[in-house]
N, C-alpha and C. Protein backbone atom coordinates (compact mmCIF):
# COMPACT_ATOMS: atom_id res chain seq x y z
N UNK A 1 10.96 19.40 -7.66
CA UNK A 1 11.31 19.85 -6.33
C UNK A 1 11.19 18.68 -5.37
N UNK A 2 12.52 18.48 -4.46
CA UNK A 2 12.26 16.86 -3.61
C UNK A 2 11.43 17.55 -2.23
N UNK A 3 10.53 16.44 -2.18
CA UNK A 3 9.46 16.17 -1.02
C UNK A 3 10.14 16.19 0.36
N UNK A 4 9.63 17.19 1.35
CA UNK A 4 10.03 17.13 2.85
C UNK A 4 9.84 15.93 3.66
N UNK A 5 10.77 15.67 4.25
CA UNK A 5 10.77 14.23 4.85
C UNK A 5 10.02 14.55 6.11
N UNK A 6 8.72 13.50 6.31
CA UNK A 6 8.26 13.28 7.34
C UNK A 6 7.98 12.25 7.95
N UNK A 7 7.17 12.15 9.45
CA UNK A 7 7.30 11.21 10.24
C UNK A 7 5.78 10.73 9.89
N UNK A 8 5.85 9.03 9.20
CA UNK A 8 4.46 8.58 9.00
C UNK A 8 3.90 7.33 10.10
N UNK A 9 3.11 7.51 11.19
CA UNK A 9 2.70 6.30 11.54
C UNK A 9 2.11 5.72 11.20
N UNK A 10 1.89 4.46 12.03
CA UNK A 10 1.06 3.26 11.58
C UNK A 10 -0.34 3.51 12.10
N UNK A 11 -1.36 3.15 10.71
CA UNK A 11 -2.49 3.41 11.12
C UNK A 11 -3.45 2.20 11.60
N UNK A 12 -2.77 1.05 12.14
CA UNK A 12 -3.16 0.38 12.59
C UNK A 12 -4.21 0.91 13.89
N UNK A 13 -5.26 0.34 14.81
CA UNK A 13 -5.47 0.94 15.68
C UNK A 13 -4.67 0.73 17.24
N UNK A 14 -4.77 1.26 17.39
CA UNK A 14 -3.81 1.75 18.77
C UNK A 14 -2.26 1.36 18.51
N UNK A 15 -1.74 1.80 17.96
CA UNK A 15 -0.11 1.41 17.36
C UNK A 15 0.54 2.80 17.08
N UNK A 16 1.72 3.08 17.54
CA UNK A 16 1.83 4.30 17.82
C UNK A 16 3.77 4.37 17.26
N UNK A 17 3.75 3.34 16.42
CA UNK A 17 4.62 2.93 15.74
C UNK A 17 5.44 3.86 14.05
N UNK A 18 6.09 3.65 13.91
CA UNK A 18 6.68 4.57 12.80
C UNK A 18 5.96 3.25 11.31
N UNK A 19 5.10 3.85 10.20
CA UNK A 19 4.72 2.95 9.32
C UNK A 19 6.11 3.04 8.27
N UNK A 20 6.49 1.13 8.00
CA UNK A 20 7.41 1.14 7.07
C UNK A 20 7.16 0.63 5.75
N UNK A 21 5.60 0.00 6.05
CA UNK A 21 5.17 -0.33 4.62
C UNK A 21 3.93 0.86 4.34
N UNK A 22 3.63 0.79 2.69
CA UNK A 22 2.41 1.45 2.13
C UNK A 22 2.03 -0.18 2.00
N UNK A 23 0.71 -0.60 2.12
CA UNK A 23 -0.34 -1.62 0.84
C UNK A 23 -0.93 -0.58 0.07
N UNK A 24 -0.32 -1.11 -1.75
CA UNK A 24 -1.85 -0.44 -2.38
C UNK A 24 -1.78 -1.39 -3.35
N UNK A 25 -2.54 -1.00 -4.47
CA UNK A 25 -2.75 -1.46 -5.67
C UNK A 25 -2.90 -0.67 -6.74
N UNK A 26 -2.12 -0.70 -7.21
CA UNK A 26 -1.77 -0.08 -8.91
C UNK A 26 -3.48 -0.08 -9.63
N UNK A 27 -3.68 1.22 -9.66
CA UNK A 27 -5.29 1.54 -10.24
C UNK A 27 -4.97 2.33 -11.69
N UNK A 28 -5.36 1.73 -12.43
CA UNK A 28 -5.77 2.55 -13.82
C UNK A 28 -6.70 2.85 -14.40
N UNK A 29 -6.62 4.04 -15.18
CA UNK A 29 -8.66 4.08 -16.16
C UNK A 29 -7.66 4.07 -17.71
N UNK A 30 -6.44 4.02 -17.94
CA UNK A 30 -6.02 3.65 -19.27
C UNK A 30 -5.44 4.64 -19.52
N UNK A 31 -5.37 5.65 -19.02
CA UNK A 31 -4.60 6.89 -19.26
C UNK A 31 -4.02 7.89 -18.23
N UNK A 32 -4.85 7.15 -16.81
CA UNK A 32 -3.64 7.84 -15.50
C UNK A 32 -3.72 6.29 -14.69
N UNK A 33 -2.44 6.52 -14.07
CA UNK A 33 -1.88 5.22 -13.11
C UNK A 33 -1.64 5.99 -11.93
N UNK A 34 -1.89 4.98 -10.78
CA UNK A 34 -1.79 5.73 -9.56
C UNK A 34 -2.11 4.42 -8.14
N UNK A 35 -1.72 4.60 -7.28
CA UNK A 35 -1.67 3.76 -6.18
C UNK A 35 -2.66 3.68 -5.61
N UNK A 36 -3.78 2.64 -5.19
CA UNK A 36 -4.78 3.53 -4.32
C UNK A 36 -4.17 2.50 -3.16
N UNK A 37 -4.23 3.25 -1.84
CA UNK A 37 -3.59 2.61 -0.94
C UNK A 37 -5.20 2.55 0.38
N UNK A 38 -4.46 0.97 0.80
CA UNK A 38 -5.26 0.41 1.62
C UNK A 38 -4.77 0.84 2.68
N UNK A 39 -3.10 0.91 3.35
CA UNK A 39 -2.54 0.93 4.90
C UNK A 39 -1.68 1.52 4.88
N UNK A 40 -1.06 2.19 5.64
CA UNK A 40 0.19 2.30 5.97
C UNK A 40 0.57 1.35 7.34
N UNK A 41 1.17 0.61 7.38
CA UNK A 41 1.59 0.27 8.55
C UNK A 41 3.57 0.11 8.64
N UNK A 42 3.45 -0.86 9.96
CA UNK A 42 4.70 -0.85 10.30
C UNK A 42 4.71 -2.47 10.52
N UNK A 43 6.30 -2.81 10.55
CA UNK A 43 6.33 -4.37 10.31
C UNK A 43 5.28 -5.61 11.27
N UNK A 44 5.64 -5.21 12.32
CA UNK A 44 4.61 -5.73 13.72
C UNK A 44 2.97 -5.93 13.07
N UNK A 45 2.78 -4.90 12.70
CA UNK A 45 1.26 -4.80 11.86
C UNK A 45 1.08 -5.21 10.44
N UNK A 46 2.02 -5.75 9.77
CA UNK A 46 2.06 -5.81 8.86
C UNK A 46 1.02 -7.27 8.51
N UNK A 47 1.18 -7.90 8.87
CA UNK A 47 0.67 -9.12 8.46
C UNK A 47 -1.24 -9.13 8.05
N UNK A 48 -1.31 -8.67 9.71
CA UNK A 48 -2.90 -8.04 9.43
C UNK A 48 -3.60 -6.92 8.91
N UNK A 49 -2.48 -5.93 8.58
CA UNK A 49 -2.69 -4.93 7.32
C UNK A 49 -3.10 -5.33 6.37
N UNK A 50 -2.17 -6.80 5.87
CA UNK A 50 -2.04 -7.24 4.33
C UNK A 50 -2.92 -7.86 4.14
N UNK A 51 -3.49 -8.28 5.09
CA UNK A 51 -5.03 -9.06 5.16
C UNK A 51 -6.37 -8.31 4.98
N UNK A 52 -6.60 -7.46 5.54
CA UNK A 52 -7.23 -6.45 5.70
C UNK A 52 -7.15 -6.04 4.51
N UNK A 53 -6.58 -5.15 3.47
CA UNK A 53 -6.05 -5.56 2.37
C UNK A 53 -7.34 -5.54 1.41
N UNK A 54 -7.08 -7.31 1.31
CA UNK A 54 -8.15 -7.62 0.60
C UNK A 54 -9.00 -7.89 0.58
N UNK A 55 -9.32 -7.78 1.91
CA UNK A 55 -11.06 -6.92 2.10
C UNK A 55 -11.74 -6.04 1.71
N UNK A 56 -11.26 -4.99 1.76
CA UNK A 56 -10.91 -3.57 1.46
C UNK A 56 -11.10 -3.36 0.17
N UNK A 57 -10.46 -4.11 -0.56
CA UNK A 57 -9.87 -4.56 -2.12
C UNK A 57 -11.35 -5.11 -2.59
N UNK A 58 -11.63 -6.30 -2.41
CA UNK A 58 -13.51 -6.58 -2.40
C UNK A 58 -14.13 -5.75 -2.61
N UNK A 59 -13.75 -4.60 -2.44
CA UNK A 59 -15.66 -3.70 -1.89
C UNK A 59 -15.41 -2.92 -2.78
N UNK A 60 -14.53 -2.53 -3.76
CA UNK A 60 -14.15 -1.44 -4.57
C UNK A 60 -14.18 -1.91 -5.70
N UNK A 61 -15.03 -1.05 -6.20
CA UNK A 61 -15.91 -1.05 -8.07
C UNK A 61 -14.98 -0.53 -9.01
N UNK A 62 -15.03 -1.34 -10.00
CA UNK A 62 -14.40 -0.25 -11.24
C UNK A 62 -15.16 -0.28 -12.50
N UNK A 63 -15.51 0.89 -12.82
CA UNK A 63 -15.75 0.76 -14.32
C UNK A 63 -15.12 0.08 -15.99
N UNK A 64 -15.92 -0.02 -16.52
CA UNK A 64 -15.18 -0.49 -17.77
C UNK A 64 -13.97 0.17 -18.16
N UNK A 65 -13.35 -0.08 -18.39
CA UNK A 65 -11.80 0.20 -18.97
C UNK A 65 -10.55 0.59 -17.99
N UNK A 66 -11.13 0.34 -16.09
CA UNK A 66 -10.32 0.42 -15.19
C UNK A 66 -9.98 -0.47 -15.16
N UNK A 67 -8.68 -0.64 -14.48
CA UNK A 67 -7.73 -1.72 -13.82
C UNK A 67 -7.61 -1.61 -12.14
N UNK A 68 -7.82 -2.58 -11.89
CA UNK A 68 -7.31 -2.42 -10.40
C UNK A 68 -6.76 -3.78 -9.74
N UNK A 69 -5.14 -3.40 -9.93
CA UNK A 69 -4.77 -4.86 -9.40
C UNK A 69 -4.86 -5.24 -7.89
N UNK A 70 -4.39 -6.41 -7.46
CA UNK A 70 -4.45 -7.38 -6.36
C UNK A 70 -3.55 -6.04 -4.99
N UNK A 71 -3.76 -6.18 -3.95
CA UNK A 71 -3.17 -5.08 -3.28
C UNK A 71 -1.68 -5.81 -3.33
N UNK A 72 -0.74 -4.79 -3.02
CA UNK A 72 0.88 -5.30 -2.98
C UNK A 72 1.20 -4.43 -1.72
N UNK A 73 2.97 -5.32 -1.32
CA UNK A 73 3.46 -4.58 -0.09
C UNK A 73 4.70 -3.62 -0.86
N UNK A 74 4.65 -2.35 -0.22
CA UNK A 74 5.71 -1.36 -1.07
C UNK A 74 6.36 -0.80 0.40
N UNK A 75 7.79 -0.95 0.41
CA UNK A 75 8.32 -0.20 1.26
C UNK A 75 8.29 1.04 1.57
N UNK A 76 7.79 2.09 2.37
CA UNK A 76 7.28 3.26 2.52
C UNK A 76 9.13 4.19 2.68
N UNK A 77 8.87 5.06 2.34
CA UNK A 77 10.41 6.01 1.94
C UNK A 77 9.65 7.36 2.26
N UNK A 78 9.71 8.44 3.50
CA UNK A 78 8.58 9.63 2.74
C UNK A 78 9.72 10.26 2.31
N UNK A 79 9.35 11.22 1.36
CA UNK A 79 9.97 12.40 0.73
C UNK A 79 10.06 11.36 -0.87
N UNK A 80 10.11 10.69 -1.02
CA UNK A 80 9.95 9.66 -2.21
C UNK A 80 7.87 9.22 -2.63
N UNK A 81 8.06 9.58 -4.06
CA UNK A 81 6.97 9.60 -4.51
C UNK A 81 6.33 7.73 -4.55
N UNK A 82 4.81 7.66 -5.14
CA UNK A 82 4.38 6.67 -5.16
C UNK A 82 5.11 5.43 -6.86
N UNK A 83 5.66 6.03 -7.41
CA UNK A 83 6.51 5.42 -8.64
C UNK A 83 8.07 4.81 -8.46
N UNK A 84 8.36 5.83 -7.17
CA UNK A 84 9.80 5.42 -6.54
C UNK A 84 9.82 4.14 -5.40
N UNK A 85 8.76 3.99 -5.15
CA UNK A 85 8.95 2.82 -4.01
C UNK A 85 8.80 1.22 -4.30
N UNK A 86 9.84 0.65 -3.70
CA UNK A 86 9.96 -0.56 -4.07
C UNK A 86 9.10 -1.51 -3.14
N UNK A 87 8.50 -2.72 -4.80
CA UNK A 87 7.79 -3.75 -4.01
C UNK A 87 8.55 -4.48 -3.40
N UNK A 88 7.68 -5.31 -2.37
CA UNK A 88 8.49 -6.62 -1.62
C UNK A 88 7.49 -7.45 -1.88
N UNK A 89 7.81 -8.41 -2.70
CA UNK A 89 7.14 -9.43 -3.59
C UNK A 89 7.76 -10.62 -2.18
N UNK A 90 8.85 -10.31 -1.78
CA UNK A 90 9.29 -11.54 -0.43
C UNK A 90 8.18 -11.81 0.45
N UNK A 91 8.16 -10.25 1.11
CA UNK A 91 6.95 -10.22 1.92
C UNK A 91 5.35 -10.84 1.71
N UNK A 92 4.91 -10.45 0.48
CA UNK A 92 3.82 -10.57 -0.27
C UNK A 92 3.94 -12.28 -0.13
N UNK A 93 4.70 -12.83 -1.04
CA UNK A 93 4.69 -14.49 -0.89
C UNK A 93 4.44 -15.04 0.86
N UNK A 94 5.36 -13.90 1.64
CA UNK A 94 5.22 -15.42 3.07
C UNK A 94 4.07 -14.84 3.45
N UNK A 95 3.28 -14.12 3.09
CA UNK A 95 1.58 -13.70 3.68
C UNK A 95 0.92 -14.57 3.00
N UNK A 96 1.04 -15.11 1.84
CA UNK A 96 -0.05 -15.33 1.02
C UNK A 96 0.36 -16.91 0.61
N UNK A 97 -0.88 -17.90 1.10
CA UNK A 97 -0.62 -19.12 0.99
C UNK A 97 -1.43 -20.21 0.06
């Protein structure tokens, strides 16, 4: 059944903006995969989202046989699930030096 399209802002603070990216990072325990997401933001915010990021990313434990990769930027789509959205590996490179 397709997902109702809604209006997601940016959860930056005080930004009152429409969010066009998700950050997450692809989390596994070896037998479910799933996004855990750091932000939603919008392009303006984006930079210090992605930063923020991996801070965020730091503080979070995993047990033996989890995965938890590096956070990534995914173009946000709503009514489109977390498997349907495309990375921007573009973006990701001009943040990261």
């Amino acid at each position: 059944m397709p997902m109702k399209p809604y209006k997601v802002l940016c959860l930056q603070s005080e930004c009152k903006n429409l969010a066009n990216f998700k950050i997450a990072s692809r989390w596994s325990d070896g037998g479910v995969e799933e996004l855990k997401t750091y932000a939603l933001t919008c392009e303006k915010c984006l930079p210090a989202a992605f930063a923020q990021s991996f801070e965020k990313h730091k503080s979070c434990r995993t047990i033996p046989g989890e995965v938890l990769e590096s956070p990534m930027i995914f173009e946000l789509h709503t009514g489109r699930h977390s498997n349907q959205l495309v990375r921007r590996t573009d973006l990701e490179a001009s943040f990261i030096s």
